[in-house]
N, C-alpha and C. Protein backbone atom coordinates (compact mmCIF):
# COMPACT_ATOMS: atom_id res chain seq x y z
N UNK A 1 48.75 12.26 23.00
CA UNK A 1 47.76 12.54 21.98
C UNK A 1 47.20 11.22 21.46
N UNK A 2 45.70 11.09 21.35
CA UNK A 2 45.44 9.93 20.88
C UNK A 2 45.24 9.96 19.39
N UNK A 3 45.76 8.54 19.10
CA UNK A 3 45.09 9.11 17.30
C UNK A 3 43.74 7.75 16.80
N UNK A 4 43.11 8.22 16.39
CA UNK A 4 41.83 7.67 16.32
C UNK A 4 41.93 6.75 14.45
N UNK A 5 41.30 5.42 14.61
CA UNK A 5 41.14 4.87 13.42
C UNK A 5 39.62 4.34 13.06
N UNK A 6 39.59 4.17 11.84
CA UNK A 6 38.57 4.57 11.11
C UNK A 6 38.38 3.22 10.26
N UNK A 7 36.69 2.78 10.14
CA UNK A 7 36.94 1.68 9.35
C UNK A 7 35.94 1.74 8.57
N UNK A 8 36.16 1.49 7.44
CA UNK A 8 35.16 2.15 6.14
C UNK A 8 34.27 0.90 5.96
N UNK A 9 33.09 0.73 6.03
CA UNK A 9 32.11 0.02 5.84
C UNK A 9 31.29 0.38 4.51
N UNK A 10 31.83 -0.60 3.36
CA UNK A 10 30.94 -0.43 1.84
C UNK A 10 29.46 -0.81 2.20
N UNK A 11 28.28 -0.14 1.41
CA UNK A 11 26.91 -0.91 1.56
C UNK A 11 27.82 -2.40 0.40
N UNK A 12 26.00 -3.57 1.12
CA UNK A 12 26.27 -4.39 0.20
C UNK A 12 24.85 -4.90 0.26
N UNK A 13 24.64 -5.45 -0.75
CA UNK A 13 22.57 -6.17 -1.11
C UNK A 13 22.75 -6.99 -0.43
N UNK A 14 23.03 -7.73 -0.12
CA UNK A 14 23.16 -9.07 0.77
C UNK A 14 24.43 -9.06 1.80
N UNK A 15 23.66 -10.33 2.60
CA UNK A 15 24.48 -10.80 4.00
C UNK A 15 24.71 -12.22 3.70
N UNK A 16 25.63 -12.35 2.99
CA UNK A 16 26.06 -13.96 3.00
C UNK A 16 26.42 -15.20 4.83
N UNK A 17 26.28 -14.47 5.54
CA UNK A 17 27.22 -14.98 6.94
C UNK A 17 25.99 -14.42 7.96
N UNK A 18 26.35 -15.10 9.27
CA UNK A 18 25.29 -15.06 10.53
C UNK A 18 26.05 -13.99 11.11
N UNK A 19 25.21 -13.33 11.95
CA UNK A 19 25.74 -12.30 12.71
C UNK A 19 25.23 -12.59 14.27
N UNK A 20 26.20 -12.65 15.13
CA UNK A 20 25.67 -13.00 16.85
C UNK A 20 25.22 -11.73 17.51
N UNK A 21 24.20 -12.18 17.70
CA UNK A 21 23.85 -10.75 18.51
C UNK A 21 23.52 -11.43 19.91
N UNK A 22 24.08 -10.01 20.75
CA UNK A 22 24.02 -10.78 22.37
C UNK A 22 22.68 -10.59 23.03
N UNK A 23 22.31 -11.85 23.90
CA UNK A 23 21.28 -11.88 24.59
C UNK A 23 20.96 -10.27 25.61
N UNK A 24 20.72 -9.68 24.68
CA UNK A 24 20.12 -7.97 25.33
C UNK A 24 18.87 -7.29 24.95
N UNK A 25 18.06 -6.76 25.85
CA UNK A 25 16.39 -6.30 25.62
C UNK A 25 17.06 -5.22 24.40
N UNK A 26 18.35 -3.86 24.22
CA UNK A 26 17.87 -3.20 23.18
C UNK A 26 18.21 -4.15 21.96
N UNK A 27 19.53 -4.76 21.79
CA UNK A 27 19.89 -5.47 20.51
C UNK A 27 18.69 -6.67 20.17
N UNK A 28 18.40 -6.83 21.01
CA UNK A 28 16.87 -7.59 20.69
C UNK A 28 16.18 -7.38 19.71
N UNK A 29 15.37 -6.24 20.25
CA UNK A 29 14.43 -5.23 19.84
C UNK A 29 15.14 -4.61 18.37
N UNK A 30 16.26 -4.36 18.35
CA UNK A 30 16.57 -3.53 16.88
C UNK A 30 16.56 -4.66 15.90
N UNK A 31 17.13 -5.92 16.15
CA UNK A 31 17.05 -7.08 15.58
C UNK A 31 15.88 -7.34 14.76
N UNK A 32 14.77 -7.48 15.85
CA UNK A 32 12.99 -7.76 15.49
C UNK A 32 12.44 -6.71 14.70
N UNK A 33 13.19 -5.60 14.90
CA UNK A 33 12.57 -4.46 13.95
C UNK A 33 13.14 -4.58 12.14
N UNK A 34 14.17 -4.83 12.38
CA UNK A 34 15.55 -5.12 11.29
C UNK A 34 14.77 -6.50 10.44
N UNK A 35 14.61 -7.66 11.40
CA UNK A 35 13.94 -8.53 10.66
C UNK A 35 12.88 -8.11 10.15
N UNK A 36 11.93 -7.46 11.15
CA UNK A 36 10.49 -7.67 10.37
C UNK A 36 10.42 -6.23 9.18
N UNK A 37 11.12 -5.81 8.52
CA UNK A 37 11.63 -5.35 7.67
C UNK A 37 12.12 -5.49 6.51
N UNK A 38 13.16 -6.53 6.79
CA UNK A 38 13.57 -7.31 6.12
C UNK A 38 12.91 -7.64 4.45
N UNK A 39 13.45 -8.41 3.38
CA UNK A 39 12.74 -9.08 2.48
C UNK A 39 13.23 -10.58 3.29
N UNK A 40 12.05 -11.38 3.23
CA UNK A 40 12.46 -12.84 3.34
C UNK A 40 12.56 -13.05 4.77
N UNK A 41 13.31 -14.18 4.78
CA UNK A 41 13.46 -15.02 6.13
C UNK A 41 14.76 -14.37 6.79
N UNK A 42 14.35 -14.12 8.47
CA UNK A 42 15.68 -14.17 9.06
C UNK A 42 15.40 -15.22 10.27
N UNK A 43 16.39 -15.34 10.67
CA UNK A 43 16.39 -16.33 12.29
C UNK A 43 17.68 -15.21 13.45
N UNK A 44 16.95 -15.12 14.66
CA UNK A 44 17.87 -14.57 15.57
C UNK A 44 17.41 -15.28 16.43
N UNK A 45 18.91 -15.68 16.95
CA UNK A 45 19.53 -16.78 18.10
C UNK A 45 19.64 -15.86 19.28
N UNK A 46 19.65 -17.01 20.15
CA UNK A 46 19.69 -16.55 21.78
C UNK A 46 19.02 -14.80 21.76
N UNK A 47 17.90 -14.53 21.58
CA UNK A 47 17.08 -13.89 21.87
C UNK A 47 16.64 -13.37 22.90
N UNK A 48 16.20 -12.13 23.60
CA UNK A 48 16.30 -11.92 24.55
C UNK A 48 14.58 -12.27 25.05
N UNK A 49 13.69 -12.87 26.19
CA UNK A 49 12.64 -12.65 25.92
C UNK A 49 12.48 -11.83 27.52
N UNK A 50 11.46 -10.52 27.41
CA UNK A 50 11.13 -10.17 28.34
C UNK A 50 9.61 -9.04 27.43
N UNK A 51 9.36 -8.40 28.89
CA UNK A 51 7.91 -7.34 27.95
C UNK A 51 8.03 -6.50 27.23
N UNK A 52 9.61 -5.93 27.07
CA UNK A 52 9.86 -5.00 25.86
C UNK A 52 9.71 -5.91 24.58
N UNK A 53 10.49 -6.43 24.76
CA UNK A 53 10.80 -7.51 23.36
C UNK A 53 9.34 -8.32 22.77
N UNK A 54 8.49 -8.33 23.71
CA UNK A 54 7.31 -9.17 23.48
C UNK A 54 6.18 -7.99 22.94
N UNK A 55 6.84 -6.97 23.35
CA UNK A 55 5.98 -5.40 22.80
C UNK A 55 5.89 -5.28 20.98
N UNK A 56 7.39 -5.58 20.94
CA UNK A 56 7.94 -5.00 20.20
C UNK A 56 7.44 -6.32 18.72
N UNK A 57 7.83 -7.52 19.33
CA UNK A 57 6.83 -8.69 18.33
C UNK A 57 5.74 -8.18 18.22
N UNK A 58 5.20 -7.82 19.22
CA UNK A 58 3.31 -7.86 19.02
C UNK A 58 3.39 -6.51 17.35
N UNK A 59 3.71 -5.53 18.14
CA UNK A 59 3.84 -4.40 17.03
C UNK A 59 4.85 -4.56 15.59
N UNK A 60 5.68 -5.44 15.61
CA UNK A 60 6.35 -5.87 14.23
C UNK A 60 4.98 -7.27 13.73
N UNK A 61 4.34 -7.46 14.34
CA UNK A 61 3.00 -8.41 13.75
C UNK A 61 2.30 -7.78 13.17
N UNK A 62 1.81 -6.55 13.19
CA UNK A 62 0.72 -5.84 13.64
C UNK A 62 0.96 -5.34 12.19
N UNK A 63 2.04 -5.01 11.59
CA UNK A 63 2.01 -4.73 10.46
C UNK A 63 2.77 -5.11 9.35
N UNK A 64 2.40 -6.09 9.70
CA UNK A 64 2.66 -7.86 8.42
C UNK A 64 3.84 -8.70 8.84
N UNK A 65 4.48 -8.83 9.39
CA UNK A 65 6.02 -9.72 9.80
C UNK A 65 5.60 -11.17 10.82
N UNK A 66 5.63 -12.11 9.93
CA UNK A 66 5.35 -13.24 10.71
C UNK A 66 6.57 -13.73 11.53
N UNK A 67 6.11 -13.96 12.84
CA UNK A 67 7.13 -14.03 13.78
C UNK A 67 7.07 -15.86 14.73
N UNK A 68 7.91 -16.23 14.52
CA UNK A 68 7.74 -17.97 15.20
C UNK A 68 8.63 -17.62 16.11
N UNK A 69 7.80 -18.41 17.13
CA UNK A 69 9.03 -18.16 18.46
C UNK A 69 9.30 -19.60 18.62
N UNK A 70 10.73 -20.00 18.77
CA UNK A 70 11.19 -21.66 18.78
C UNK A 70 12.46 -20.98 20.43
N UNK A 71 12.39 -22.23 20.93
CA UNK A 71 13.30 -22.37 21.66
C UNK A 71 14.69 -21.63 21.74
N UNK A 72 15.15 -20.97 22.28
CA UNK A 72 16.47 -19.87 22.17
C UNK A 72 16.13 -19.54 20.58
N UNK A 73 15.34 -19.24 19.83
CA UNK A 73 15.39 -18.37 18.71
C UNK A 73 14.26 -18.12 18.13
N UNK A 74 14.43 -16.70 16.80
CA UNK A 74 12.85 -16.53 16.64
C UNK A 74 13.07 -16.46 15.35
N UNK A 75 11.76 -17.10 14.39
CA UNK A 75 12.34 -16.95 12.83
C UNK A 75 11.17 -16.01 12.30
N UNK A 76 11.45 -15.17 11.42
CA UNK A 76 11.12 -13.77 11.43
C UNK A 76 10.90 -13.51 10.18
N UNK A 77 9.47 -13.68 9.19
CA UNK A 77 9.32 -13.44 7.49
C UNK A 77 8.98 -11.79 7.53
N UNK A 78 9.95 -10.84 7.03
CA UNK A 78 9.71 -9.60 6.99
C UNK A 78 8.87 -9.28 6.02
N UNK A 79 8.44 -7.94 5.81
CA UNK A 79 7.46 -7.03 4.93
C UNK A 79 8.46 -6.87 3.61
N UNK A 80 9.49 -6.99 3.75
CA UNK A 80 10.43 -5.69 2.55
C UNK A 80 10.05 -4.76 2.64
N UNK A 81 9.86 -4.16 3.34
CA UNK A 81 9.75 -2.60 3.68
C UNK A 81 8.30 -2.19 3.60
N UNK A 82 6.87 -3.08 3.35
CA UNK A 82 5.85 -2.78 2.96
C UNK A 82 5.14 -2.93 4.17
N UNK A 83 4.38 -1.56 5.21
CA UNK A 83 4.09 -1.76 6.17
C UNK A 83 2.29 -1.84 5.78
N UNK A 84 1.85 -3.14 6.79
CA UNK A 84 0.02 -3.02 6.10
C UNK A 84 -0.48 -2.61 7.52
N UNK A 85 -0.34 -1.72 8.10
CA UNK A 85 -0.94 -1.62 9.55
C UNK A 85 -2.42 -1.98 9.98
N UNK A 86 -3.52 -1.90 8.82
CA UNK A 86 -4.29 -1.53 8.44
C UNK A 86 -5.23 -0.69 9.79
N UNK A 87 -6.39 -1.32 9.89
CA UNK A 87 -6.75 -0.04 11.15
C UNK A 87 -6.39 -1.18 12.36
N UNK A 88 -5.79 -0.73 12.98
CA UNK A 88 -5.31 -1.21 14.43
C UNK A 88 -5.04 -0.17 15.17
N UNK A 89 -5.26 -0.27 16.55
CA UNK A 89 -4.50 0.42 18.00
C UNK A 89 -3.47 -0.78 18.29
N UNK A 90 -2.35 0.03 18.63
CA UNK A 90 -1.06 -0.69 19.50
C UNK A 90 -1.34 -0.02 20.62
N UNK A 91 -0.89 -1.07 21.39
CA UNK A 91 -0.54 -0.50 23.15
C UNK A 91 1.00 -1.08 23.73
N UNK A 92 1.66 0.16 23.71
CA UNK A 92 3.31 0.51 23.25
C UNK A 92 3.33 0.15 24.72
N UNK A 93 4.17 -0.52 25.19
CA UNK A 93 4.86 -0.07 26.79
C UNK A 93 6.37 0.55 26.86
N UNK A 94 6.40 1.66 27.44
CA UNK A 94 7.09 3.00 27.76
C UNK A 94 8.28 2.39 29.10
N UNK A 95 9.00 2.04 28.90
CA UNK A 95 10.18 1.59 29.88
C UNK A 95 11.70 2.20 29.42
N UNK A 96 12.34 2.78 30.46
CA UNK A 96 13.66 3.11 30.95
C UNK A 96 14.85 2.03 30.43
């Protein structure tokens, strides 16, 4: 019989500490979304770059999140949650 454990995660307003996220197209992508969200500045290291991820900048731009791309990392000024889309078309690419 297996017995299963459980680990209680409190919310908290802040992230005092870096978090590694691994060079992968989805953790990428949730990252860039997470940042450009964000209030304020984030930076994510070893970044993955390919055409999802470059989709996914274009469209976290598109509605306010300034995005710098530097060498193995990208620094990322989010909206706080305030999306300005204003009138734009995105052109999403649809990949497996």
């Amino acid at each position: 019989m297996l017995s299963s454990k459980y680990l209680a995660v409190n919310p908290s307003n802040y992230i005092l500490h870096s978090a590694y996220i691994p060079s992968s197209k989805p953790e990428t992508q949730r990252a860039i979304l997470a940042a450009s969200l964000a209030d304020g500045k984030s930076i994510i290291n070893n970044d993955l770059r390919c055409l999802e991820t470059s989709t996914m900048k274009e469209a976290c731009r598109s509605i306010g999140a300034r995005i710098i791309e530097e060498p193995r990392r990208l620094i990322i000024y989010g909206t706080g949650g305030k999306i300005n889309p204003g009138k734009k078309s995105l052109m999403l690419s649809v990949r497996g």
